[in-house]
C-alpha atoms as a PDB file:
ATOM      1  CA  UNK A   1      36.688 -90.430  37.640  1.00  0.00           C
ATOM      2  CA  UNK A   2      33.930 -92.182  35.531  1.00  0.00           C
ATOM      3  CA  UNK A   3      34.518 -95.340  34.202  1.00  0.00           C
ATOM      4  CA  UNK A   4      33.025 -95.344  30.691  1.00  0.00           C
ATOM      5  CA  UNK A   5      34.871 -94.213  28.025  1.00  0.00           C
ATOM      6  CA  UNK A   6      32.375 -91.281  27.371  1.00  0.00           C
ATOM      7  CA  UNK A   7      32.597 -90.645  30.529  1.00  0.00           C
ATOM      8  CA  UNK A   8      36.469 -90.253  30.681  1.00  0.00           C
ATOM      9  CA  UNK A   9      36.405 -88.273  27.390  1.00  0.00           C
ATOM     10  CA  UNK A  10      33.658 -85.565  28.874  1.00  0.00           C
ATOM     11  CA  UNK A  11      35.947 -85.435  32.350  1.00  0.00           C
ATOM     12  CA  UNK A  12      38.877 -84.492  30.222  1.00  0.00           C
ATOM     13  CA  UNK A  13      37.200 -82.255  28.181  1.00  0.00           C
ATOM     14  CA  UNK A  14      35.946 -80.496  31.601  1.00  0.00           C
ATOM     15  CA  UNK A  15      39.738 -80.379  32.512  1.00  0.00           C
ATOM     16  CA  UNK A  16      41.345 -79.322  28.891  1.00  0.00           C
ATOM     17  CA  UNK A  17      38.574 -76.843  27.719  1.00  0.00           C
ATOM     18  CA  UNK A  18      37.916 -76.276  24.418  1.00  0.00           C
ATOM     19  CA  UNK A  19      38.730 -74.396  21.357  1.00  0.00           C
ATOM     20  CA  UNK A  20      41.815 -73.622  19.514  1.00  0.00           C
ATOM     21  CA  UNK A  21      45.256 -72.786  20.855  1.00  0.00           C
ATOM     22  CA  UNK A  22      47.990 -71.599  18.899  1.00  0.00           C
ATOM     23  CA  UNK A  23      51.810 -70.731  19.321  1.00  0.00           C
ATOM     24  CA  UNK A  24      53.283 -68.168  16.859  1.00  0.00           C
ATOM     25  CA  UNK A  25      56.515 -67.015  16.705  1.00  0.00           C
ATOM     26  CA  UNK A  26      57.435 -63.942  14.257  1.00  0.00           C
ATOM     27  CA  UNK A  27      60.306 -62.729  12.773  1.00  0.00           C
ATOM     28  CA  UNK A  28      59.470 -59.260  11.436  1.00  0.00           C
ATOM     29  CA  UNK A  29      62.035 -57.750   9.820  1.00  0.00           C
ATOM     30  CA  UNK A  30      61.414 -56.604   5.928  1.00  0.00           C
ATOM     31  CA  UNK A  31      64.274 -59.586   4.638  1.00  0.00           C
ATOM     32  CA  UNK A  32      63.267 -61.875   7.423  1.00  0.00           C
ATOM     33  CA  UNK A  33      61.506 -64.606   4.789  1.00  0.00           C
ATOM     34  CA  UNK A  34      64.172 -63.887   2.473  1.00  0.00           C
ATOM     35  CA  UNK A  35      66.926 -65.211   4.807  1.00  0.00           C
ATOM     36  CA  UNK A  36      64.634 -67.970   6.148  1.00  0.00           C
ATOM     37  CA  UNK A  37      64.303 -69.811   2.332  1.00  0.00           C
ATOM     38  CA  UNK A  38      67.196 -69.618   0.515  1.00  0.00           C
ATOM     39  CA  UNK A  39      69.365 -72.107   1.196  1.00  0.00           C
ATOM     40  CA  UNK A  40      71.956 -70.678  -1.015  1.00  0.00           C
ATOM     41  CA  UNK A  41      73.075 -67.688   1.231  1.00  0.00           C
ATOM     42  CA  UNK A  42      76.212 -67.694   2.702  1.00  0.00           C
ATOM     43  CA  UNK A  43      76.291 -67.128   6.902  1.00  0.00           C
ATOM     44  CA  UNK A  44      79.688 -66.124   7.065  1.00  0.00           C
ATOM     45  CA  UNK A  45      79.588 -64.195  10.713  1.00  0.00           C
ATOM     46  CA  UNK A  46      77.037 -67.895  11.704  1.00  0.00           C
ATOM     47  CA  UNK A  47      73.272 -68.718  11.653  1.00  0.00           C
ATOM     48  CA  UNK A  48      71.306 -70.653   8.613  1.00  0.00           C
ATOM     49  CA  UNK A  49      68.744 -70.899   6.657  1.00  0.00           C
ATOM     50  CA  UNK A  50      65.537 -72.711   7.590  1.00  0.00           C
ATOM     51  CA  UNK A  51      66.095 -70.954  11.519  1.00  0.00           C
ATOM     52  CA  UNK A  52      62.020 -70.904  12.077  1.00  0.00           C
ATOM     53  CA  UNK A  53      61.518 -74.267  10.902  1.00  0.00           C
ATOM     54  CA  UNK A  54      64.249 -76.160  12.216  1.00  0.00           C
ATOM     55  CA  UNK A  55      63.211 -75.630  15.726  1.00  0.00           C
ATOM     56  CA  UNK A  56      59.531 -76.358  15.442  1.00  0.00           C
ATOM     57  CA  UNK A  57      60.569 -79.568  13.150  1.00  0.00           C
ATOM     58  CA  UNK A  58      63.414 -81.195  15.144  1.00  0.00           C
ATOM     59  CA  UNK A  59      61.609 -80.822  18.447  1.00  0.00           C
ATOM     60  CA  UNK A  60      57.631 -81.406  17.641  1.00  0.00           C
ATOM     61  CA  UNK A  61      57.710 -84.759  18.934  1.00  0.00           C
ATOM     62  CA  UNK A  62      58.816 -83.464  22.706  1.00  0.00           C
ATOM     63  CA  UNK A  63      56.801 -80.657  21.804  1.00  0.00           C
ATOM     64  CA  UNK A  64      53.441 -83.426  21.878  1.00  0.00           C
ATOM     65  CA  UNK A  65      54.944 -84.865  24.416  1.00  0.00           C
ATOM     66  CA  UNK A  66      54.906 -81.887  26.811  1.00  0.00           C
ATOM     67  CA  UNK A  67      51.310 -80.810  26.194  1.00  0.00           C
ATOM     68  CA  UNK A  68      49.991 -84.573  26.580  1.00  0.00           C
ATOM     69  CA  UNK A  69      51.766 -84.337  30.136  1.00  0.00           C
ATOM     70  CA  UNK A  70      50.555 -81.403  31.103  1.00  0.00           C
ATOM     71  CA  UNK A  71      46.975 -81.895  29.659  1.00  0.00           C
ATOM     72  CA  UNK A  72      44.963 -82.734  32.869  1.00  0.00           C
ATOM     73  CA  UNK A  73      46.920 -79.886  35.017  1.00  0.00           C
ATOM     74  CA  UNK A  74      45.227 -76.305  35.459  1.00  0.00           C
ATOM     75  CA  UNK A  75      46.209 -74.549  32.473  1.00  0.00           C
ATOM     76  CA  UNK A  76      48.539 -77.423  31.584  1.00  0.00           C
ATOM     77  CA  UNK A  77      47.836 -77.110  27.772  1.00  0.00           C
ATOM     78  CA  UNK A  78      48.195 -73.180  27.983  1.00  0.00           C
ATOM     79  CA  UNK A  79      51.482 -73.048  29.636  1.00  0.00           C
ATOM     80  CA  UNK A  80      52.637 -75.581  27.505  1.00  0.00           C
ATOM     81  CA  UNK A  81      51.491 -74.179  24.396  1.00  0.00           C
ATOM     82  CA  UNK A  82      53.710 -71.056  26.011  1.00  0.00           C
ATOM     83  CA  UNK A  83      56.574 -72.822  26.906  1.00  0.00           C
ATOM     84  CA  UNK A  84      56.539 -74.038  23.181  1.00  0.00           C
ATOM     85  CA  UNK A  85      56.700 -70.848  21.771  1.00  0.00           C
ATOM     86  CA  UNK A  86      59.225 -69.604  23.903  1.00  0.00           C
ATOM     87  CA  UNK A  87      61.366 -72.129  23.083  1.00  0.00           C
ATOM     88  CA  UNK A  88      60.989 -72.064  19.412  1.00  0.00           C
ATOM     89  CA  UNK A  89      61.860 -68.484  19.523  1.00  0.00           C
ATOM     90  CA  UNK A  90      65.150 -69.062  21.263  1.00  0.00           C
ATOM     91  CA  UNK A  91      65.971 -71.643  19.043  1.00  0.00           C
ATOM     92  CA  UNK A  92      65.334 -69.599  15.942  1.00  0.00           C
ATOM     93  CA  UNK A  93      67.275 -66.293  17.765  1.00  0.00           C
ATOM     94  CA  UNK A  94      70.212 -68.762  18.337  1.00  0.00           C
ATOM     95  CA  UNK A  95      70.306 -70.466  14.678  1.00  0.00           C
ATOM     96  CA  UNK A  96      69.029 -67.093  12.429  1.00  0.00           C
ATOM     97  CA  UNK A  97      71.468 -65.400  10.268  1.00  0.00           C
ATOM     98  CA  UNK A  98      74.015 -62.906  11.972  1.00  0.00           C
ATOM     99  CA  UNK A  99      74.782 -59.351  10.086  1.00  0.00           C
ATOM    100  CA  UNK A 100      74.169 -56.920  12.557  1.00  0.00           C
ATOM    101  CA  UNK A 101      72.152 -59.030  15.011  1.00  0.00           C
ATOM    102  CA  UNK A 102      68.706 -57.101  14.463  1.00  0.00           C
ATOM    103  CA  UNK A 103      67.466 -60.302  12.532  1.00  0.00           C
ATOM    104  CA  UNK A 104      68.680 -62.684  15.414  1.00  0.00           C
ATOM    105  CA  UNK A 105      66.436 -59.960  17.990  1.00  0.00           C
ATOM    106  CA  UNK A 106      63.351 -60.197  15.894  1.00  0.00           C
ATOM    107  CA  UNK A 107      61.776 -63.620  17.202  1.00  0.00           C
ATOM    108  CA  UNK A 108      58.298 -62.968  19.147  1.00  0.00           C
ATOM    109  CA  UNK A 109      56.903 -65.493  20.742  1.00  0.00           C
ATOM    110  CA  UNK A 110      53.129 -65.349  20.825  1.00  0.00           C
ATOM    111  CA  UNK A 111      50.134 -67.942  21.736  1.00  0.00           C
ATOM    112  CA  UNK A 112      46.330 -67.411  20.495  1.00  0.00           C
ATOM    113  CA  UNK A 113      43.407 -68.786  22.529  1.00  0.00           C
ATOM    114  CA  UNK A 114      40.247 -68.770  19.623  1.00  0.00           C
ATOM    115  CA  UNK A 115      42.054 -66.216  18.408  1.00  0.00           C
ATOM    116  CA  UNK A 116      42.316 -64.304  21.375  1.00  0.00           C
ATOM    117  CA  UNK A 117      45.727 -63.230  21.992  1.00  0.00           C
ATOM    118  CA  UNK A 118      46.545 -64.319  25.275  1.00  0.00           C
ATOM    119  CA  UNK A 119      50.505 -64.380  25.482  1.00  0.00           C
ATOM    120  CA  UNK A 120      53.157 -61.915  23.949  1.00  0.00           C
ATOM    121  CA  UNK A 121      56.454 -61.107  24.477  1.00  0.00           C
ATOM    122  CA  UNK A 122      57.788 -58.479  22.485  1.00  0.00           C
ATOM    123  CA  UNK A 123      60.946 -58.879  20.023  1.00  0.00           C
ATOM    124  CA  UNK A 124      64.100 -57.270  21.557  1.00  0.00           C
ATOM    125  CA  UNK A 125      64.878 -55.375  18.012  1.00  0.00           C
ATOM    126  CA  UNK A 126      61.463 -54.270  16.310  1.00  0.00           C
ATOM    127  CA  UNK A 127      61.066 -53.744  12.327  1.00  0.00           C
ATOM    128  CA  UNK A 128      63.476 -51.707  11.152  1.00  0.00           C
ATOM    129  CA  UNK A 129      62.443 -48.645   9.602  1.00  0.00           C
ATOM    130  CA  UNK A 130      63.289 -47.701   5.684  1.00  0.00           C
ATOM    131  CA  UNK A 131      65.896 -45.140   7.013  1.00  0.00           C
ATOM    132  CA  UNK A 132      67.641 -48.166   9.145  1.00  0.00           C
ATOM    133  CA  UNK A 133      67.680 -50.292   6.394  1.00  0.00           C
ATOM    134  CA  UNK A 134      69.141 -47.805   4.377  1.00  0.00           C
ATOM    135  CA  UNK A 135      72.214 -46.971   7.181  1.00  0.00           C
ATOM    136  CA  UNK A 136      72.346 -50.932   7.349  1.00  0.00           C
ATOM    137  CA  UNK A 137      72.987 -51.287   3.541  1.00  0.00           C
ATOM    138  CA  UNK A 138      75.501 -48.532   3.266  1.00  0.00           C
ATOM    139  CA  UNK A 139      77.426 -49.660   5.982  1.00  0.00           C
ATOM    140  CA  UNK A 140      77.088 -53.360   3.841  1.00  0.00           C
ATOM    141  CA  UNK A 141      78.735 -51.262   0.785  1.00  0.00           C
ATOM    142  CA  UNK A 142      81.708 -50.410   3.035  1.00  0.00           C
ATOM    143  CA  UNK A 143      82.854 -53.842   4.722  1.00  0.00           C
ATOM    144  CA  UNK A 144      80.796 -54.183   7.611  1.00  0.00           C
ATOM    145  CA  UNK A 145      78.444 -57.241   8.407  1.00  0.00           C
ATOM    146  CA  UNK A 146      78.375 -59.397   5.046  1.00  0.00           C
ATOM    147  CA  UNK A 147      81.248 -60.612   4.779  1.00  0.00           C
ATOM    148  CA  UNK A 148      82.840 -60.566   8.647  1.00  0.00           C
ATOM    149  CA  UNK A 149      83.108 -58.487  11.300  1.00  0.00           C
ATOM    150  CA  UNK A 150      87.015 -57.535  11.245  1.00  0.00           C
ATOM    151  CA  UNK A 151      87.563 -56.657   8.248  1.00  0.00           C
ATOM    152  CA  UNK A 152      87.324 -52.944   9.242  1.00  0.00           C
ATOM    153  CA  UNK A 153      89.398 -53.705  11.997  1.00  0.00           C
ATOM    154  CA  UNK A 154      91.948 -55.647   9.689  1.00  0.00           C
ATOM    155  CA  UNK A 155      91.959 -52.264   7.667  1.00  0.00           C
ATOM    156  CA  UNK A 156      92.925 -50.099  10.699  1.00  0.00           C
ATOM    157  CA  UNK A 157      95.863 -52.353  11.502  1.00  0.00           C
ATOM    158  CA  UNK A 158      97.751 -52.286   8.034  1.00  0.00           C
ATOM    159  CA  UNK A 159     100.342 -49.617   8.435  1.00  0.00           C
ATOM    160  CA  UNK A 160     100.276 -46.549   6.436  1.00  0.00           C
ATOM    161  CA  UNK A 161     102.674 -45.737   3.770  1.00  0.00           C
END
């Protein structure tokens, strides 16, 4: 290794590479912002507000602390920058706002190399379509997913006179 600083700082920029990488994570359903910002919602059936954010904010320090250990491997940075995204998109499925689960599904994890795409992993519920978000607000009107998820089944119980 040399032993001038400029030295050091060209070996590790032989080992790191250069350029831009960047971890995403989307949530792309049509209310997906909506339920992300207002912090007056209620989350009856569990999740909160803030469910991107929270994860990237209460974790960025370990998050700097795993690329800066894995800077000088091969790929270190990349598979961190990975691992971040990952990780920020399971936090965000396990804190988002439960209904009917599609919004807790929609988390996609994504990292950019100079704007390259180079990671993806798919949501496990896409965008719904305008016809889905119409079934989802009917069945809304008639006691399913706002409020909780037995009070249909409540209903069905109650013995008929």
């Amino acid at each position: 290794m040399p032993s001038t600083f400029d030295g050091r700082m060209a070996e590790l920029d032989r080992q790191v590479g250069r350029g831009r990488i960047e971890s995403r994570v989307k949530v792309d359903q049509p209310y997906a912002k909506y339920q992300h910002e207002r912090m007056d919602l209620s989350h009856p059936s569990g999740g909160k507000a803030h469910y991107l954010r929270d994860p990237l904010f209460l974790s960025r320090n370990g998050f700097m602390q795993r690329i800066a250990t894995r800077a000088l491997r091969p790929n270190g940075v990349m598979s961190a920058m990975i691992s971040i995204a990952d990780d920020i998109a399971h936090d965000a499925y396990k804190q988002a706002p439960f209904e009917f689960g599609d919004l807790k599904a929609s988390p996609s994890p994504a990292v950019y190399e100079r704007g390259t795409r180079v990671y993806y992993r798919p949501p496990q519920k896409s965008r719904l379509t305008k016809p889905e978000l119409r079934i989802k607000y009917h069945l809304r009107s008639i006691g399913f997913g706002n409020d909780n998820h037995t009070s249909i089944s409540r209903r069905r119980r109650r013995p008929r006179r």
